[in-house]
PDB file of N, CA and C in Angstrom:
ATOM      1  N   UNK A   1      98.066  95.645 107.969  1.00  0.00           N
ATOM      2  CA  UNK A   1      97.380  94.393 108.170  1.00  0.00           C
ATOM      3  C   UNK A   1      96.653  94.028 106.880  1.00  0.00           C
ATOM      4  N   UNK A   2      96.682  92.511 106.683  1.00  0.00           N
ATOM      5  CA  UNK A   2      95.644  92.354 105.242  1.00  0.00           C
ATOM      6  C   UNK A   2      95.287  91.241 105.535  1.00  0.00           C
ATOM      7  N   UNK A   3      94.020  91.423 105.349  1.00  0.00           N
ATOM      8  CA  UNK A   3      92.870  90.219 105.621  1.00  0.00           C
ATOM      9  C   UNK A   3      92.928  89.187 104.560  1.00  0.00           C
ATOM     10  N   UNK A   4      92.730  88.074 105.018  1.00  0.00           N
ATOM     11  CA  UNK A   4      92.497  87.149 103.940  1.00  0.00           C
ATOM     12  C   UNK A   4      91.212  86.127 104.156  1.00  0.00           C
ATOM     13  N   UNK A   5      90.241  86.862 104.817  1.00  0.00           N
ATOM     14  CA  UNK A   5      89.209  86.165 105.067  1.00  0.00           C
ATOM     15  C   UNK A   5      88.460  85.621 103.533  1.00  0.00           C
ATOM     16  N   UNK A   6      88.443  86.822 102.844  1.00  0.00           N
ATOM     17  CA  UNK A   6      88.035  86.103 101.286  1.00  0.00           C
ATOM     18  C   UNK A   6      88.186  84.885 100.469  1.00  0.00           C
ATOM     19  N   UNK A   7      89.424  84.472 100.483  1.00  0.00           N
ATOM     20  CA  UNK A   7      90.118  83.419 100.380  1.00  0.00           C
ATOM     21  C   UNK A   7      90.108  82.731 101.152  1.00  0.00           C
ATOM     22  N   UNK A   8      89.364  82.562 102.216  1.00  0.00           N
ATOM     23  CA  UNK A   8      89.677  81.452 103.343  1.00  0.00           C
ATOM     24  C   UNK A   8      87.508  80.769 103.351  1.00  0.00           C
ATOM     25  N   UNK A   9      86.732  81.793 103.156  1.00  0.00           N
ATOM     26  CA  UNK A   9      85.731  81.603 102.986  1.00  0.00           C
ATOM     27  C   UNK A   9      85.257  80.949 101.417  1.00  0.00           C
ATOM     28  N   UNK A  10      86.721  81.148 100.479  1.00  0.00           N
ATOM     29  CA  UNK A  10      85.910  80.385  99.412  1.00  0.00           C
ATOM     30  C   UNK A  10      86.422  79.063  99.606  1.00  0.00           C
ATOM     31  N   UNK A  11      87.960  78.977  99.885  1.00  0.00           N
ATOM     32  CA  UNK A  11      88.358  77.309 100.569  1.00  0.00           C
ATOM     33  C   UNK A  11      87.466  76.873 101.504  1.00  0.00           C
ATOM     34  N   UNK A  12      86.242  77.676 102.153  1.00  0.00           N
ATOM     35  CA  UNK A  12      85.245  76.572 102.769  1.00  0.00           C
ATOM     36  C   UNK A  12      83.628  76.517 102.331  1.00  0.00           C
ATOM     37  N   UNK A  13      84.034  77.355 101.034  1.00  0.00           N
ATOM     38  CA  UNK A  13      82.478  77.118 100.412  1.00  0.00           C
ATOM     39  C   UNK A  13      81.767  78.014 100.873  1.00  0.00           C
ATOM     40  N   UNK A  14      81.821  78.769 101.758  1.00  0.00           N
ATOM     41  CA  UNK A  14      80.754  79.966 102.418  1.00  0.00           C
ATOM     42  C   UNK A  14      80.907  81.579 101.941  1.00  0.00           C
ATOM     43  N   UNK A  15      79.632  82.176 101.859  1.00  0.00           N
ATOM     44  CA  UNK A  15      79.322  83.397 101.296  1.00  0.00           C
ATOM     45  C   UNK A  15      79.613  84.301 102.669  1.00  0.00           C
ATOM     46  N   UNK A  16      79.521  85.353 101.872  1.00  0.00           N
ATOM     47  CA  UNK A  16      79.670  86.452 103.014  1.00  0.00           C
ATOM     48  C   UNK A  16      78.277  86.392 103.707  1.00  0.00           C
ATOM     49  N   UNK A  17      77.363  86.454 103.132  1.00  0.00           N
ATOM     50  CA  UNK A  17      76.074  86.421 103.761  1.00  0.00           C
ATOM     51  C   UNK A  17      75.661  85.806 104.691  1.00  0.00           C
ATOM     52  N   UNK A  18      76.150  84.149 104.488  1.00  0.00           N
ATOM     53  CA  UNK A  18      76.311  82.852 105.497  1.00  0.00           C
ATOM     54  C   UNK A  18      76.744  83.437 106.374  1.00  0.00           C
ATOM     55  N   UNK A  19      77.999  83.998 106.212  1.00  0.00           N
ATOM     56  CA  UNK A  19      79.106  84.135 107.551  1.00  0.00           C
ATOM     57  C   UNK A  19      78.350  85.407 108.673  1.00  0.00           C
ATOM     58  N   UNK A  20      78.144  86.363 107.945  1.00  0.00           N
ATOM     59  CA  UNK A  20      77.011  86.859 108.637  1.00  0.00           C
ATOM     60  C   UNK A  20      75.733  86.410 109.334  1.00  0.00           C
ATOM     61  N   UNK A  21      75.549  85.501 108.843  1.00  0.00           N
ATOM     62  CA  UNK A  21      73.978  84.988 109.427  1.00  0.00           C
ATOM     63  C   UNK A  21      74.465  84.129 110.730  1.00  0.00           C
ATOM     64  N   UNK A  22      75.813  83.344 110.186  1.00  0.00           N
ATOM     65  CA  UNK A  22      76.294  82.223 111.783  1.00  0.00           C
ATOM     66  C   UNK A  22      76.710  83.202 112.612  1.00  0.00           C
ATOM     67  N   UNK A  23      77.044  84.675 112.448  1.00  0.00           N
ATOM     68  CA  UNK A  23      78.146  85.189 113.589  1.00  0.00           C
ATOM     69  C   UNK A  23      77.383  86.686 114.023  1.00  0.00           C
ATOM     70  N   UNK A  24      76.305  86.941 112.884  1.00  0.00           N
ATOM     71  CA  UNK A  24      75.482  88.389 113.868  1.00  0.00           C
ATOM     72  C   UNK A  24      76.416  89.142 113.440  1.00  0.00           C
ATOM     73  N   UNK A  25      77.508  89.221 112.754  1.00  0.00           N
ATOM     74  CA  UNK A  25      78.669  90.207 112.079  1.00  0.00           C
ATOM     75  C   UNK A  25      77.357  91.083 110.882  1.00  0.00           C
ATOM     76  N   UNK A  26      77.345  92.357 111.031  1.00  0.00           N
ATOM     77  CA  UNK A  26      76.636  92.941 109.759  1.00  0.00           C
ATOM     78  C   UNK A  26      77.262  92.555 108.441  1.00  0.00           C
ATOM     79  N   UNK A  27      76.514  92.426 107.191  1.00  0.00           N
ATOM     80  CA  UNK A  27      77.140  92.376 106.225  1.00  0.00           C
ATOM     81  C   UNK A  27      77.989  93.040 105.683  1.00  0.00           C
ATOM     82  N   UNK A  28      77.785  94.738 105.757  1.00  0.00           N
ATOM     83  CA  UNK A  28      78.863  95.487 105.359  1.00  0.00           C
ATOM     84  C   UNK A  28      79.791  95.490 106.559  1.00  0.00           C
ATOM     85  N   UNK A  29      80.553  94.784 107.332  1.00  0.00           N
ATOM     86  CA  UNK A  29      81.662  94.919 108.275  1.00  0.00           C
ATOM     87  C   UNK A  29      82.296  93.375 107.521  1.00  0.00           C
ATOM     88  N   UNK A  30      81.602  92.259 107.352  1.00  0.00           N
ATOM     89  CA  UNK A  30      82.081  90.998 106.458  1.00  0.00           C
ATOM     90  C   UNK A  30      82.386  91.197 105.096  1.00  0.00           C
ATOM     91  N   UNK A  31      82.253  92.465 104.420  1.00  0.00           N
ATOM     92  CA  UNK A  31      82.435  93.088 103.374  1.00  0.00           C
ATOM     93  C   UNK A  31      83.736  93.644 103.305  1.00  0.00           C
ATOM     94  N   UNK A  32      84.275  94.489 104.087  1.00  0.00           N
ATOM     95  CA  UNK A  32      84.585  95.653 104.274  1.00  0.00           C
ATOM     96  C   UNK A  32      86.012  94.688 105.176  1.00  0.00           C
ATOM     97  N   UNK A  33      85.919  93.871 105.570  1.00  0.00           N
ATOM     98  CA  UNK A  33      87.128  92.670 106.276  1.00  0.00           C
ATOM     99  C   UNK A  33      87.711  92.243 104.739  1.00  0.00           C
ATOM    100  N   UNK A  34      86.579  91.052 103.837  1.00  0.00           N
ATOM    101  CA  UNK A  34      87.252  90.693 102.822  1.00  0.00           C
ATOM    102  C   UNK A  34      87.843  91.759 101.406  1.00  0.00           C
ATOM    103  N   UNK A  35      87.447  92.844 101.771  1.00  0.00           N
ATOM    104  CA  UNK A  35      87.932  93.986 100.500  1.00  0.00           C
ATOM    105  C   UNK A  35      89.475  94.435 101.428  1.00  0.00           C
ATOM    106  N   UNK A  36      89.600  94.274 102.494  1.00  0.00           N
ATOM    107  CA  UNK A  36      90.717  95.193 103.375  1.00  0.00           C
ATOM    108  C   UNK A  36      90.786  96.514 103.774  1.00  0.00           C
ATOM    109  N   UNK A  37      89.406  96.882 103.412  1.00  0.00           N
ATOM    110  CA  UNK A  37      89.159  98.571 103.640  1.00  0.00           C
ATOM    111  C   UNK A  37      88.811  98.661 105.064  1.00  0.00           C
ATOM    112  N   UNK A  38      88.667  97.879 106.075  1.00  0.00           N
ATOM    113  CA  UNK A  38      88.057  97.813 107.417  1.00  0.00           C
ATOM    114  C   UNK A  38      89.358  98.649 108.074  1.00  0.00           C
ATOM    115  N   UNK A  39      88.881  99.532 108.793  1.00  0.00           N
ATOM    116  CA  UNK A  39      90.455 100.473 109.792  1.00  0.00           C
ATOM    117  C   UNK A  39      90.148  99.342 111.350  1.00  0.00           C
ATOM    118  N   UNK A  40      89.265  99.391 112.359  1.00  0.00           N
ATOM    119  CA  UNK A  40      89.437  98.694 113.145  1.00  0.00           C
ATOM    120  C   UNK A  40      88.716  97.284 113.292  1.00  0.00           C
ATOM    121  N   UNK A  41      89.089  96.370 114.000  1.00  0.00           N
ATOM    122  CA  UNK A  41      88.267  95.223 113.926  1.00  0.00           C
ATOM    123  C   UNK A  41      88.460  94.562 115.708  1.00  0.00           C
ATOM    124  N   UNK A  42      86.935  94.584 116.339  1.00  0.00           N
ATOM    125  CA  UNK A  42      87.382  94.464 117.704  1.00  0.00           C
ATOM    126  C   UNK A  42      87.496  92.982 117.891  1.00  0.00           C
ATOM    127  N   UNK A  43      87.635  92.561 119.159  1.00  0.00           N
ATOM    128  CA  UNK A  43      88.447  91.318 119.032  1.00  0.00           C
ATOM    129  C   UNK A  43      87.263  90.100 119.087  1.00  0.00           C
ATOM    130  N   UNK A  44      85.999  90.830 119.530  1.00  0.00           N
ATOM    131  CA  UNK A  44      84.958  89.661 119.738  1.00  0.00           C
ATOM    132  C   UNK A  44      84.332  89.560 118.153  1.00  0.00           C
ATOM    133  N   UNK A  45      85.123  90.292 117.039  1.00  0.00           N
ATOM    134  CA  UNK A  45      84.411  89.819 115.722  1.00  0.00           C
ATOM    135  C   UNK A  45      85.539  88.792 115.524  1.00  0.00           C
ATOM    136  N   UNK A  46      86.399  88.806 115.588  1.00  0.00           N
ATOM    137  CA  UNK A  46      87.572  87.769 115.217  1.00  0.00           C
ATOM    138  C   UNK A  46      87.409  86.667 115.943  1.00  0.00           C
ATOM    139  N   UNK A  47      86.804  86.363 116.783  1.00  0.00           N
ATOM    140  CA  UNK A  47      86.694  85.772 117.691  1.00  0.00           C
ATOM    141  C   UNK A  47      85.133  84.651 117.132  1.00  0.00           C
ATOM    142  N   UNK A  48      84.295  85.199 116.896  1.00  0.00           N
ATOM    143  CA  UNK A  48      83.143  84.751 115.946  1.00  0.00           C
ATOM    144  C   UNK A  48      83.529  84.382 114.539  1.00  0.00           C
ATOM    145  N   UNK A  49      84.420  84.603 113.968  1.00  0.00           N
ATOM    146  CA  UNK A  49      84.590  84.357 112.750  1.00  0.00           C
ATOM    147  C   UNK A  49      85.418  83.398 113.364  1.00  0.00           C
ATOM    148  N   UNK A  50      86.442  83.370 113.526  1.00  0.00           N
ATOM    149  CA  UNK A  50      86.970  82.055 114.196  1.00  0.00           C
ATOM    150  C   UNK A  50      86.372  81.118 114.223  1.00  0.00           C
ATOM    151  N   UNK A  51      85.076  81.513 115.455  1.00  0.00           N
ATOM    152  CA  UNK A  51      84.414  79.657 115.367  1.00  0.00           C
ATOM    153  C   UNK A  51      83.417  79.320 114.529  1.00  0.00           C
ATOM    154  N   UNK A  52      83.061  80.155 113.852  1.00  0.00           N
ATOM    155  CA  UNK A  52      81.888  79.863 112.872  1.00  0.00           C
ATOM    156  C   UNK A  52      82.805  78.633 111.751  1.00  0.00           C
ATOM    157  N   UNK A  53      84.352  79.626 111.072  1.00  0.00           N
ATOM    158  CA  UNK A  53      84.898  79.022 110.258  1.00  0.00           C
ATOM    159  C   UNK A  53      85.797  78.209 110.842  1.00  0.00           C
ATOM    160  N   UNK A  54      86.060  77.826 111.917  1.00  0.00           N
ATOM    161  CA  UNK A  54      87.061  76.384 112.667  1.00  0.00           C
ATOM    162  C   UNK A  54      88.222  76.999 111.954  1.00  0.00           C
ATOM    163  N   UNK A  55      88.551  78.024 112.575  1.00  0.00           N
ATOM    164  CA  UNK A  55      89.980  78.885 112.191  1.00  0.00           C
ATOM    165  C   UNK A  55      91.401  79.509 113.388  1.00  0.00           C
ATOM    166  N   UNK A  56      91.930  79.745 113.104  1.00  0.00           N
ATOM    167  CA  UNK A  56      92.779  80.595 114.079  1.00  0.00           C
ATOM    168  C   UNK A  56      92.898  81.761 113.389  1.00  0.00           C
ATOM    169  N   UNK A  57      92.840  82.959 114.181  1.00  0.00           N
ATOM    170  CA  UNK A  57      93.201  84.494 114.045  1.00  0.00           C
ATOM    171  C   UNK A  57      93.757  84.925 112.573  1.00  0.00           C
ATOM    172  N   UNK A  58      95.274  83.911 112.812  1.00  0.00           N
ATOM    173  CA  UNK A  58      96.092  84.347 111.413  1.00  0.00           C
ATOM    174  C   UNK A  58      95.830  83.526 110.361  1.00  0.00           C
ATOM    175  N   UNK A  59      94.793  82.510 110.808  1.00  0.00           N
ATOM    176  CA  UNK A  59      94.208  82.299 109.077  1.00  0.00           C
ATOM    177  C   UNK A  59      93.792  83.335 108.880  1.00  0.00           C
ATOM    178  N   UNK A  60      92.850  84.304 109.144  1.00  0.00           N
ATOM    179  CA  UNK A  60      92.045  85.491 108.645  1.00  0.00           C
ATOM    180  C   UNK A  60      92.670  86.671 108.187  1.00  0.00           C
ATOM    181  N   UNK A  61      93.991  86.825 108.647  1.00  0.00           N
ATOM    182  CA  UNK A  61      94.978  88.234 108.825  1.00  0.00           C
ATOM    183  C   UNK A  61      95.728  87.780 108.919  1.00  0.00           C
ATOM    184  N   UNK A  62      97.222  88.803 108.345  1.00  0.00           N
ATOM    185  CA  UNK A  62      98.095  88.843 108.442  1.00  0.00           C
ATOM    186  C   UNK A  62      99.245  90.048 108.442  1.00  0.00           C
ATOM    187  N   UNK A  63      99.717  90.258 109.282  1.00  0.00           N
ATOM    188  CA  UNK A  63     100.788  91.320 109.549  1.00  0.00           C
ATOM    189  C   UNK A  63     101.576  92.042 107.791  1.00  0.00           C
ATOM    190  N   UNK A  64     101.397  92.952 107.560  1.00  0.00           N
ATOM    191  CA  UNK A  64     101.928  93.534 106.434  1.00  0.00           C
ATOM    192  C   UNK A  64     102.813  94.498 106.783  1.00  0.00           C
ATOM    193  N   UNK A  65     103.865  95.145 106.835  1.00  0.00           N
ATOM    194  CA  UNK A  65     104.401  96.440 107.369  1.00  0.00           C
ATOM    195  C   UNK A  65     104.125  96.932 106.248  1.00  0.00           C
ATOM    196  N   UNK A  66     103.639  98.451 106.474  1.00  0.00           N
ATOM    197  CA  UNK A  66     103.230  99.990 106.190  1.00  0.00           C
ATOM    198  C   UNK A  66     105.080  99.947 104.783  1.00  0.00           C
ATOM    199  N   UNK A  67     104.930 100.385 103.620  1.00  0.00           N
ATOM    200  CA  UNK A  67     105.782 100.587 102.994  1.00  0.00           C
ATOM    201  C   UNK A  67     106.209 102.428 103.154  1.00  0.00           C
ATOM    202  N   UNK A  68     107.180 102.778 103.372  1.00  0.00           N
ATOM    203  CA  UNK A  68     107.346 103.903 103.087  1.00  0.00           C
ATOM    204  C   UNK A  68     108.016 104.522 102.087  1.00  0.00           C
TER     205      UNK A  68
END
């Protein structure tokens, strides 16, 4: 999976900090989404980031398959 919340928060002008402050998301978990180092992400944070940023799911993520 690879996040692209980074890129989707600078196409709307907002900091990580902001996004934290509209959604109660800690900063290091809004960190840790836009770097791609996050292992799980439950569904009521996606769900807040969603409406804070007037988004759908797979703006934020996107399916990568595992290279072997």
């Amino acid at each position: 999976m690879k996040f692209k919340l980074k890129v989707l928060l600078a196409m709307k002008g907002m900091t990580q900090k902001k996004l934290a402050e509209l959604t109660g998301i800690r900063p290091p978990t809004i960190s840790a989404i836009c770097t791609n180092s996050i292992k799980e992400l439950p569904v009521g944070v996606i769900e807040r980031i969603c409406q804070a940023l007037d988004c759908q799911p797979g703006d934020i993520m996107e399916y990568v398959p595992d290279e072997e």
